[in-house]
N, C-alpha and C. Protein backbone atom coordinates (compact mmCIF):
# COMPACT_ATOMS: atom_id res chain seq x y z
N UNK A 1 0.85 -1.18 0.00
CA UNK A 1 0.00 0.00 0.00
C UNK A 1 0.89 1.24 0.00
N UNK A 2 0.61 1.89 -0.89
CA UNK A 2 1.56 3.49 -0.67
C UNK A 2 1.18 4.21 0.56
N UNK A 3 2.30 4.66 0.66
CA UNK A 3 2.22 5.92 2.07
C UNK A 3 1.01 6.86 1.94
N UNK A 4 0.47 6.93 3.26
CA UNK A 4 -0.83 7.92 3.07
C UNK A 4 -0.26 9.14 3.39
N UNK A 5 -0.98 10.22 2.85
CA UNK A 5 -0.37 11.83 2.83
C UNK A 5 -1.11 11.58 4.54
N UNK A 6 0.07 12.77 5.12
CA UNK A 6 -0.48 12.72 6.65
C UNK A 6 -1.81 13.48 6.50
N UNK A 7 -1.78 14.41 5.69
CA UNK A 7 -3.31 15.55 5.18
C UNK A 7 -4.62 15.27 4.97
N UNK A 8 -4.62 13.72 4.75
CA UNK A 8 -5.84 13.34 4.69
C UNK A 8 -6.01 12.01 4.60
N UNK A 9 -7.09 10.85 4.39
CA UNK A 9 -7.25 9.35 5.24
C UNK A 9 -6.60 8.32 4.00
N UNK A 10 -6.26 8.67 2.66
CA UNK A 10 -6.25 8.15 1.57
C UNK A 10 -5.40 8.80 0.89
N UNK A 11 -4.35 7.72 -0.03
CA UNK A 11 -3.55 7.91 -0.76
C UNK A 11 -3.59 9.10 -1.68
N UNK A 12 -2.59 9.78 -2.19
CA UNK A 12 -2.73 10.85 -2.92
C UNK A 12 -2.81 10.41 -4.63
N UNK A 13 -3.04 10.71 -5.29
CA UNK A 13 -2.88 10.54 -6.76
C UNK A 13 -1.63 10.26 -6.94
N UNK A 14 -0.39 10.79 -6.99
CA UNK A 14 0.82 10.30 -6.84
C UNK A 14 0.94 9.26 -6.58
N UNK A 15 0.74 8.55 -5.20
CA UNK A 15 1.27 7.74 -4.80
C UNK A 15 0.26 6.43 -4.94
N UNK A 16 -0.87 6.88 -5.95
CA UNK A 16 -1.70 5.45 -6.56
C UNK A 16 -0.94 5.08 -7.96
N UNK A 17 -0.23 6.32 -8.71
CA UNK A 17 0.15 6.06 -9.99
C UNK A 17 1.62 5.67 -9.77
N UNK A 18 2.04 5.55 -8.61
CA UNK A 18 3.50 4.90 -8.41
C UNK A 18 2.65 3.31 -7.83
N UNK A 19 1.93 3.16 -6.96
CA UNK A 19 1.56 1.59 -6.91
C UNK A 19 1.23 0.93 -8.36
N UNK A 20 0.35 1.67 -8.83
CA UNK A 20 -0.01 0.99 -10.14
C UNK A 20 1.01 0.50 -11.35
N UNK A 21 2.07 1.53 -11.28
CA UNK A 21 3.17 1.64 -12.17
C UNK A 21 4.49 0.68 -11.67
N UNK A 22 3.79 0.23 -10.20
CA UNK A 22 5.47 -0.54 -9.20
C UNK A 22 6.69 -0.05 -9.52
N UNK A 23 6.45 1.88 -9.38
CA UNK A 23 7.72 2.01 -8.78
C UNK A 23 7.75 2.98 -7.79
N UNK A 24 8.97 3.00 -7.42
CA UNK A 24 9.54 3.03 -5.63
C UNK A 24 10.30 4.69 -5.79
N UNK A 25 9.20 5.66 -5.99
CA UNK A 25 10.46 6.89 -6.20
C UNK A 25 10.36 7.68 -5.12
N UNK A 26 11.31 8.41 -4.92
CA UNK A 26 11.57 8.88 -3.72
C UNK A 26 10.92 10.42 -3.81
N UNK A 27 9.77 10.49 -3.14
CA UNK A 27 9.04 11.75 -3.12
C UNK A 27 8.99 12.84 -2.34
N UNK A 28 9.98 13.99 -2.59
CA UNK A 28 9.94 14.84 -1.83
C UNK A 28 8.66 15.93 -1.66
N UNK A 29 8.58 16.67 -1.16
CA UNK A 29 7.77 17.73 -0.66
C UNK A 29 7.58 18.43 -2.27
N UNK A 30 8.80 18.94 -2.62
CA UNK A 30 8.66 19.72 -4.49
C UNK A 30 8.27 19.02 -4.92
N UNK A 31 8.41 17.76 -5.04
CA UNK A 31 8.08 17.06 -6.50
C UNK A 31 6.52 16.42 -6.37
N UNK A 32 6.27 16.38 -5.40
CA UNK A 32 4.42 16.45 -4.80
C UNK A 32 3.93 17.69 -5.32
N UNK A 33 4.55 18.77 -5.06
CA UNK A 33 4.09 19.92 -5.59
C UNK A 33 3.84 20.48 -6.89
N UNK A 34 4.82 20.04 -7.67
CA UNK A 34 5.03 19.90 -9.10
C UNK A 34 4.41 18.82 -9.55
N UNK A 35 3.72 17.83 -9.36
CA UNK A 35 3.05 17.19 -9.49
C UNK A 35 1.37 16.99 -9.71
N UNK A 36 1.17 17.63 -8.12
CA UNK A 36 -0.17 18.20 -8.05
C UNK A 36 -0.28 19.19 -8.73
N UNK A 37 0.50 20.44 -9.25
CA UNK A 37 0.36 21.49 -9.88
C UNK A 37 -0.26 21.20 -11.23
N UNK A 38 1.24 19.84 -11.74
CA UNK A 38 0.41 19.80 -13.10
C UNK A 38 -0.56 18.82 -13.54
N UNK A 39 -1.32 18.09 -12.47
CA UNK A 39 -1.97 17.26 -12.51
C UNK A 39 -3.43 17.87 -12.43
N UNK A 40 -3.26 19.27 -11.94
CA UNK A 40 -4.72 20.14 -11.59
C UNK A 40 -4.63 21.06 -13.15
N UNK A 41 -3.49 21.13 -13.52
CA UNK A 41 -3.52 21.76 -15.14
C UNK A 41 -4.10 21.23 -16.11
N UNK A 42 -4.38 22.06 -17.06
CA UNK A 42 -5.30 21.22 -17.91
C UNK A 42 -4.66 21.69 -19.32
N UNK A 43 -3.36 22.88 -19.66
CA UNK A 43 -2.83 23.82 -20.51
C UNK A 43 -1.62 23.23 -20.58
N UNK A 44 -0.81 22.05 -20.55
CA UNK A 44 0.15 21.26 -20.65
C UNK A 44 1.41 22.44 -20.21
N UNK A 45 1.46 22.94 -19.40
CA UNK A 45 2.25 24.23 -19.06
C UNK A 45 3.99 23.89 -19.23
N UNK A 46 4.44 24.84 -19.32
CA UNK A 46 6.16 24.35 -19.16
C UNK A 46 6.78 24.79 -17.94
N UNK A 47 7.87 24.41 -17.55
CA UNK A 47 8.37 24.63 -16.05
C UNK A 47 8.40 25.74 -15.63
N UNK A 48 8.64 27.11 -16.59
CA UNK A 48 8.73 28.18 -15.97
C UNK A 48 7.39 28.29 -15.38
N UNK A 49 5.76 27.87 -16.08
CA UNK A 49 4.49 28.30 -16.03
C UNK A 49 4.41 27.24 -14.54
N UNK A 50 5.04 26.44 -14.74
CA UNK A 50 4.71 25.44 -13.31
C UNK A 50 5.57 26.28 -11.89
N UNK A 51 6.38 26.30 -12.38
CA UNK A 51 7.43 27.67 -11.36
C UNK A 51 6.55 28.84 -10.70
N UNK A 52 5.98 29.31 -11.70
CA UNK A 52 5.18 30.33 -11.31
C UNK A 52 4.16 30.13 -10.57
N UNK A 53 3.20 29.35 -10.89
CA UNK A 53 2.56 28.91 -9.69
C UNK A 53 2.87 28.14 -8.59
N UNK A 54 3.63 27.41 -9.01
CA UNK A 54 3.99 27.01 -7.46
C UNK A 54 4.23 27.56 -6.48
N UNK A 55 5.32 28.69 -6.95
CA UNK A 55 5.97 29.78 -6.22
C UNK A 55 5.19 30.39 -5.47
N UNK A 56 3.89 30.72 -6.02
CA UNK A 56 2.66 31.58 -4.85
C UNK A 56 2.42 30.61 -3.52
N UNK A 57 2.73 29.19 -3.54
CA UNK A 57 1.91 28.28 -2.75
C UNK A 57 3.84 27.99 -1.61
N UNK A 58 4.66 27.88 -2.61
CA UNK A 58 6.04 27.57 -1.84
C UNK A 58 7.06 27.87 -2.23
N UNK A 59 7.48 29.36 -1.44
CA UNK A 59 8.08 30.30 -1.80
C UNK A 59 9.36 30.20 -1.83
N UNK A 60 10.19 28.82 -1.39
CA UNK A 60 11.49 28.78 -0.80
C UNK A 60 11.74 27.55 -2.57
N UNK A 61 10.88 26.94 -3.26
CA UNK A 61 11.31 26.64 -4.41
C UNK A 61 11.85 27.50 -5.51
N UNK A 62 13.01 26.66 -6.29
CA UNK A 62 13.37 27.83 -7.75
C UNK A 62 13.78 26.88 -8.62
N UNK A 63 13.56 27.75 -9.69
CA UNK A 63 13.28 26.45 -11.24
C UNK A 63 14.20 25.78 -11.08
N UNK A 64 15.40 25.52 -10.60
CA UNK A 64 16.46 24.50 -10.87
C UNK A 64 15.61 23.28 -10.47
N UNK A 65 14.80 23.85 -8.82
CA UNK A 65 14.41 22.58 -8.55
C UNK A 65 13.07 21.94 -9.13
N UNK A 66 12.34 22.99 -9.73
CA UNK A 66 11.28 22.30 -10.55
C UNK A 66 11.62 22.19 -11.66
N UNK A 67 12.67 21.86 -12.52
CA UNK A 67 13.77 21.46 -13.44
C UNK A 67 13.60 19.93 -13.08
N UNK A 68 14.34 19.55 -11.94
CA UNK A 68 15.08 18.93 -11.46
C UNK A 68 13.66 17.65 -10.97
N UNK A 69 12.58 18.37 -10.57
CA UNK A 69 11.16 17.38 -10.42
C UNK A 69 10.96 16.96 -11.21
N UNK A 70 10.89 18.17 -12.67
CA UNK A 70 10.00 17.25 -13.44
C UNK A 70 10.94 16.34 -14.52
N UNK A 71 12.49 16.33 -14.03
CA UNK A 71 13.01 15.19 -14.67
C UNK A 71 12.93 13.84 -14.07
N UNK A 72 13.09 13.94 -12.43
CA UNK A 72 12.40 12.91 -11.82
C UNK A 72 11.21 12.29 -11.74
N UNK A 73 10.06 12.91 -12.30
CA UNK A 73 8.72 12.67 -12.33
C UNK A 73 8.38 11.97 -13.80
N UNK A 74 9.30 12.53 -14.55
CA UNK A 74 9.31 12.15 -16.01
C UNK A 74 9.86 10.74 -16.18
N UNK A 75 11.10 10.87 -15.68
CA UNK A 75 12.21 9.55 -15.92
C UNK A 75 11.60 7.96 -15.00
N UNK A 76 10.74 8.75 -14.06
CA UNK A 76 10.02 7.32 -13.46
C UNK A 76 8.37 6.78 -14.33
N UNK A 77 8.33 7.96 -15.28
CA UNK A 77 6.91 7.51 -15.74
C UNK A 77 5.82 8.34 -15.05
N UNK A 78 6.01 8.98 -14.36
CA UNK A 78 4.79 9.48 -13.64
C UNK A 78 4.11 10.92 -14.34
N UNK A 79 5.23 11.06 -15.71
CA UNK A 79 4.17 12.31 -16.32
C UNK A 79 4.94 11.81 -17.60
N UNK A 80 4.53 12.64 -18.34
CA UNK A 80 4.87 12.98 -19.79
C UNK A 80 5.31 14.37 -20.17
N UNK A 81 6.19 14.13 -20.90
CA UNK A 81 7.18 15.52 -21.70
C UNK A 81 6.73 15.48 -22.71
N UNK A 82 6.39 16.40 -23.06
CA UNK A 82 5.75 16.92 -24.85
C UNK A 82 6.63 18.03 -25.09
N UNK A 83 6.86 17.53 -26.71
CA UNK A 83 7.45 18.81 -27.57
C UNK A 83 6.82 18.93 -28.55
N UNK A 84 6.53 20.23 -28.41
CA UNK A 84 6.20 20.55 -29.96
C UNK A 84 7.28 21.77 -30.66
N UNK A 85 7.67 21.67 -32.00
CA UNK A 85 8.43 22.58 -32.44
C UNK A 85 9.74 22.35 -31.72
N UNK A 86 9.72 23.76 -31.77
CA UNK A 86 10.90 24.25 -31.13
C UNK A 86 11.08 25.45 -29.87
N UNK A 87 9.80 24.77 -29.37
CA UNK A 87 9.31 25.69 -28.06
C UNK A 87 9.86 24.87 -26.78
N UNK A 88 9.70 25.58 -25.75
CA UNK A 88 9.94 25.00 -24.77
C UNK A 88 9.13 23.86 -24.43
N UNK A 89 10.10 22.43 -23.88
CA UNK A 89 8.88 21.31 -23.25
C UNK A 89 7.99 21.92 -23.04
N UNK A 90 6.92 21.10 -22.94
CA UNK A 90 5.58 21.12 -21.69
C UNK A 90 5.56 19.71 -21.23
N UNK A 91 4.73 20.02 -20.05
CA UNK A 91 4.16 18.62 -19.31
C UNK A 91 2.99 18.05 -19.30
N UNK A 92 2.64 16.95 -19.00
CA UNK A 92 1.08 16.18 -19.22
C UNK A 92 1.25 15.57 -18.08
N UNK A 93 -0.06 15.16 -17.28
CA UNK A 93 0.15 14.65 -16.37
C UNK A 93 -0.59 13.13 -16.60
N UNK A 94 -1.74 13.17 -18.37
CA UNK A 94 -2.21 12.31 -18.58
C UNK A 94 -1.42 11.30 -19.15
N UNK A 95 -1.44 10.00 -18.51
CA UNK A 95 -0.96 8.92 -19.17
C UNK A 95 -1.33 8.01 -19.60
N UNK A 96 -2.47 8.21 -20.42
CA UNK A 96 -3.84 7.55 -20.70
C UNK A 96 -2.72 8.15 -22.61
N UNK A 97 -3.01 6.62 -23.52
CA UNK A 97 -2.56 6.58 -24.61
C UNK A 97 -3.30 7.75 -25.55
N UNK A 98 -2.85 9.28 -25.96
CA UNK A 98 -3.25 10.12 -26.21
C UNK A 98 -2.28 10.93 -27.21
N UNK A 99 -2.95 11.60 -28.00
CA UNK A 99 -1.92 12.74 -28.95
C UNK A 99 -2.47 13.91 -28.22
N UNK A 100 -1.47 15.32 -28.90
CA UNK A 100 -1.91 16.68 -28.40
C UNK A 100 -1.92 17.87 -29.49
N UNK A 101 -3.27 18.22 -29.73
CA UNK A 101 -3.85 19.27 -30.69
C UNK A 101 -2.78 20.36 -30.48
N UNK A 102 -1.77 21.18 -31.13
CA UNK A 102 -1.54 22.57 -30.94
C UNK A 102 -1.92 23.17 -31.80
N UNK A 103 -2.88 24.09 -31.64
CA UNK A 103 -3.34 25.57 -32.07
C UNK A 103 -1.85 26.41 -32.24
N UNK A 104 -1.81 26.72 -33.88
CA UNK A 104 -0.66 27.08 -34.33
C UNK A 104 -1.52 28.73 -33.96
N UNK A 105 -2.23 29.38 -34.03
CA UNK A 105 -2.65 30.25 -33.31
C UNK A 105 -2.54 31.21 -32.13
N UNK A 106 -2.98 30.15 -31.72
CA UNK A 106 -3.39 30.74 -29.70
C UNK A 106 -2.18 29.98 -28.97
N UNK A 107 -1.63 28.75 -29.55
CA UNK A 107 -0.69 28.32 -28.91
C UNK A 107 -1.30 27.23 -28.04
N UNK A 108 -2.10 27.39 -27.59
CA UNK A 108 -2.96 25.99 -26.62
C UNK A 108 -2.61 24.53 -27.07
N UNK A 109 -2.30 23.78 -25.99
CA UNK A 109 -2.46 22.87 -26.65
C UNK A 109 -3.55 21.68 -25.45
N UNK A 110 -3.94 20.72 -25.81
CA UNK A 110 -5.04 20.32 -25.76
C UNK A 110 -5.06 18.59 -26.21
N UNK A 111 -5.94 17.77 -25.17
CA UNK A 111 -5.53 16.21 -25.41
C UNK A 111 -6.50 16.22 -26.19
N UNK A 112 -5.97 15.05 -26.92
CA UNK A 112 -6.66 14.43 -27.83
C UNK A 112 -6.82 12.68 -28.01
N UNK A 113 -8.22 12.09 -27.31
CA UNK A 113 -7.90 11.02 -26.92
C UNK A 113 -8.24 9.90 -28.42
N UNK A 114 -7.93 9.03 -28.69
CA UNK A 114 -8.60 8.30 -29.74
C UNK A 114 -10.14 8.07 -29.47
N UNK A 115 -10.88 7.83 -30.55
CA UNK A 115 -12.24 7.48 -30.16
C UNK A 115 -12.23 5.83 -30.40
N UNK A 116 -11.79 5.29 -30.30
CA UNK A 116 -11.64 3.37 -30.48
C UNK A 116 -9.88 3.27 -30.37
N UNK A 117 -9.72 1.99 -29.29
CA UNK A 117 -8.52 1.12 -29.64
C UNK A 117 -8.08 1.14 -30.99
N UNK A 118 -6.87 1.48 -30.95
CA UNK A 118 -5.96 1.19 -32.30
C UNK A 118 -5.04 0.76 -32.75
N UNK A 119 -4.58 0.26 -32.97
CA UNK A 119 -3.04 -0.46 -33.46
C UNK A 119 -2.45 0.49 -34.18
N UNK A 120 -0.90 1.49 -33.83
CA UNK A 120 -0.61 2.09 -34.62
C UNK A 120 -0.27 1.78 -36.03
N UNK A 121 0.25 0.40 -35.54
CA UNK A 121 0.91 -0.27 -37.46
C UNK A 121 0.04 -0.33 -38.23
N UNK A 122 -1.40 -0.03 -38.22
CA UNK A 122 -2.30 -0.01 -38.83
C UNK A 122 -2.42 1.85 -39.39
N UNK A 123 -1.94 2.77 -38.62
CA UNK A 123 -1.90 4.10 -39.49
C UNK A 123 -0.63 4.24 -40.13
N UNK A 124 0.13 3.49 -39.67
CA UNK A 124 1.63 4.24 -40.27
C UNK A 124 2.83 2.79 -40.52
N UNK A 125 3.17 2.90 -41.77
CA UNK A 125 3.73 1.79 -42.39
C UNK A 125 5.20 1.55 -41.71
N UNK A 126 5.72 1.18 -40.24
CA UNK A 126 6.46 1.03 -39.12
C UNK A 126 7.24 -0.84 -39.71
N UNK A 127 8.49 -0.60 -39.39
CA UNK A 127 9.48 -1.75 -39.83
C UNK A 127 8.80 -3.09 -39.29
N UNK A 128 8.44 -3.80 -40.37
CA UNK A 128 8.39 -5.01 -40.25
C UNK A 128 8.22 -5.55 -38.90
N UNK A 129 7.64 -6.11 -38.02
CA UNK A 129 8.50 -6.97 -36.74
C UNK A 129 8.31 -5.93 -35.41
N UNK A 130 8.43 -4.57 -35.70
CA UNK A 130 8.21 -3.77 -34.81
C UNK A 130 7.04 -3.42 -33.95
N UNK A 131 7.73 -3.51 -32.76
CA UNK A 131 6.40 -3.01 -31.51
C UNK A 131 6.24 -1.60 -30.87
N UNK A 132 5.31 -1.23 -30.90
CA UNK A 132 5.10 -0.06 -30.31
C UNK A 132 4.95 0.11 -28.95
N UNK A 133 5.69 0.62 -27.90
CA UNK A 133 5.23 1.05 -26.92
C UNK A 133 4.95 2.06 -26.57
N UNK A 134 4.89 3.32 -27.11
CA UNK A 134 3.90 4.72 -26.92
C UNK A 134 4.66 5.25 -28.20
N UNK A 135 3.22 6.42 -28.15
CA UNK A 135 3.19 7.35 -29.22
C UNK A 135 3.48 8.18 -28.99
N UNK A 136 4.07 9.27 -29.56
CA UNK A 136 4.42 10.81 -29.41
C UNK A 136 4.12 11.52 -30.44
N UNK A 137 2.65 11.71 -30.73
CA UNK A 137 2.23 12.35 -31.72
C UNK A 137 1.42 14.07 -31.37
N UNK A 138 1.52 14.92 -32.18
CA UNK A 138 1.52 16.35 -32.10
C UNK A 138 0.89 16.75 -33.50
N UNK A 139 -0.84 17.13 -33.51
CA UNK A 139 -1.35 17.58 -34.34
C UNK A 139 -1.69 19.18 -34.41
N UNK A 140 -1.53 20.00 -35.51
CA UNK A 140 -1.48 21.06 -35.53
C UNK A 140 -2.75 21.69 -36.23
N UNK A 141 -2.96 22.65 -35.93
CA UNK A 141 -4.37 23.49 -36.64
C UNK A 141 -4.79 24.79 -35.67
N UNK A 142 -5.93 24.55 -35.97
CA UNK A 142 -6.53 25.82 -35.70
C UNK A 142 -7.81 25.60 -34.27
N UNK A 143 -7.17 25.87 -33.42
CA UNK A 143 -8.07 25.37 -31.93
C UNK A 143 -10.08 26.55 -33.10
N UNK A 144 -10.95 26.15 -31.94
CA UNK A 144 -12.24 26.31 -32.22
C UNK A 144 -12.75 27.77 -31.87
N UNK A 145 -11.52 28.26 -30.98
CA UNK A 145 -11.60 29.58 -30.76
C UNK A 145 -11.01 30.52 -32.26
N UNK A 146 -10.18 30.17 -32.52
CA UNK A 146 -9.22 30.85 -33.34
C UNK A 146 -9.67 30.83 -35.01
N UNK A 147 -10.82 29.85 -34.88
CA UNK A 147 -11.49 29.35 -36.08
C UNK A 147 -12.35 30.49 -36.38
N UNK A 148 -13.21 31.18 -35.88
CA UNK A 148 -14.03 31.89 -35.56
C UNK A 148 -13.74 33.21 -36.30
């Protein structure tokens, strides 16, 4: 059973997606924070945007160390790094098999879940023999605001 937050009677989100995932990472106070931050986001933000808010809530953090979280948070599986372009990362906290809309526009970017199970080798002609274990796909257009 994962450690219960002393804050309340039941495991935190964190520490269900480290049981589920069986692994053992060592969770400090920041990286809970950076965590929950971008797990309550919904704008795939990048570290400075995660910096910034955090900073209102815990004032003694600085980007090295939310740098430094979300490579630990990343490298165990517990989020996702998205690039698009040649902009700065962003983060996802969804790890549910998904692509991400960017609005070449407004800049937003935005999940995009499949509507049915899919086999990628079935969209994209991938070497012979080969298995997929995640996608890193990044679709571009025009969000519904910007359409308008």
């Amino acid at each position: 059973m994962p450690p219960v937050n002393p804050k309340t009677s039941y495991p935190s989100g964190l520490d269900c997606r480290l049981a589920v995932l069986g692994r053992d990472a060592r969770l400090t106070p920041h990286r809970r924070a950076v965590f929950q931050t971008l797990a309550e986001s919904t704008d795939h933000p990048t570290a400075l945007d995660l910096f910034t808010r955090i900073k209102t809530r815990s004032s003694d953090i600085s980007l090295a160390t939310v740098y430094n979280c979300l490579e630990h948070l990343t490298s165990n599986g517990l989020i996702k790094q998205v690039h698009l372009e040649r902009g700065q990362s962003r983060y996802c906290a969804n790890l549910h098999e998904h692509v991400h809309f960017h609005c070449e526009k407004c800049g937003k970017v935005t999940d995009a879940h499949p509507m049915a199970d899919f086999d990628p080798a079935t969209y994209w002609n991938l070497p012979k023999g080969a298995k997929v274990t995640r996608t890193d796909v990044a679709i571009h257009g025009l969000c519904p605001d910007c359409t308008k």
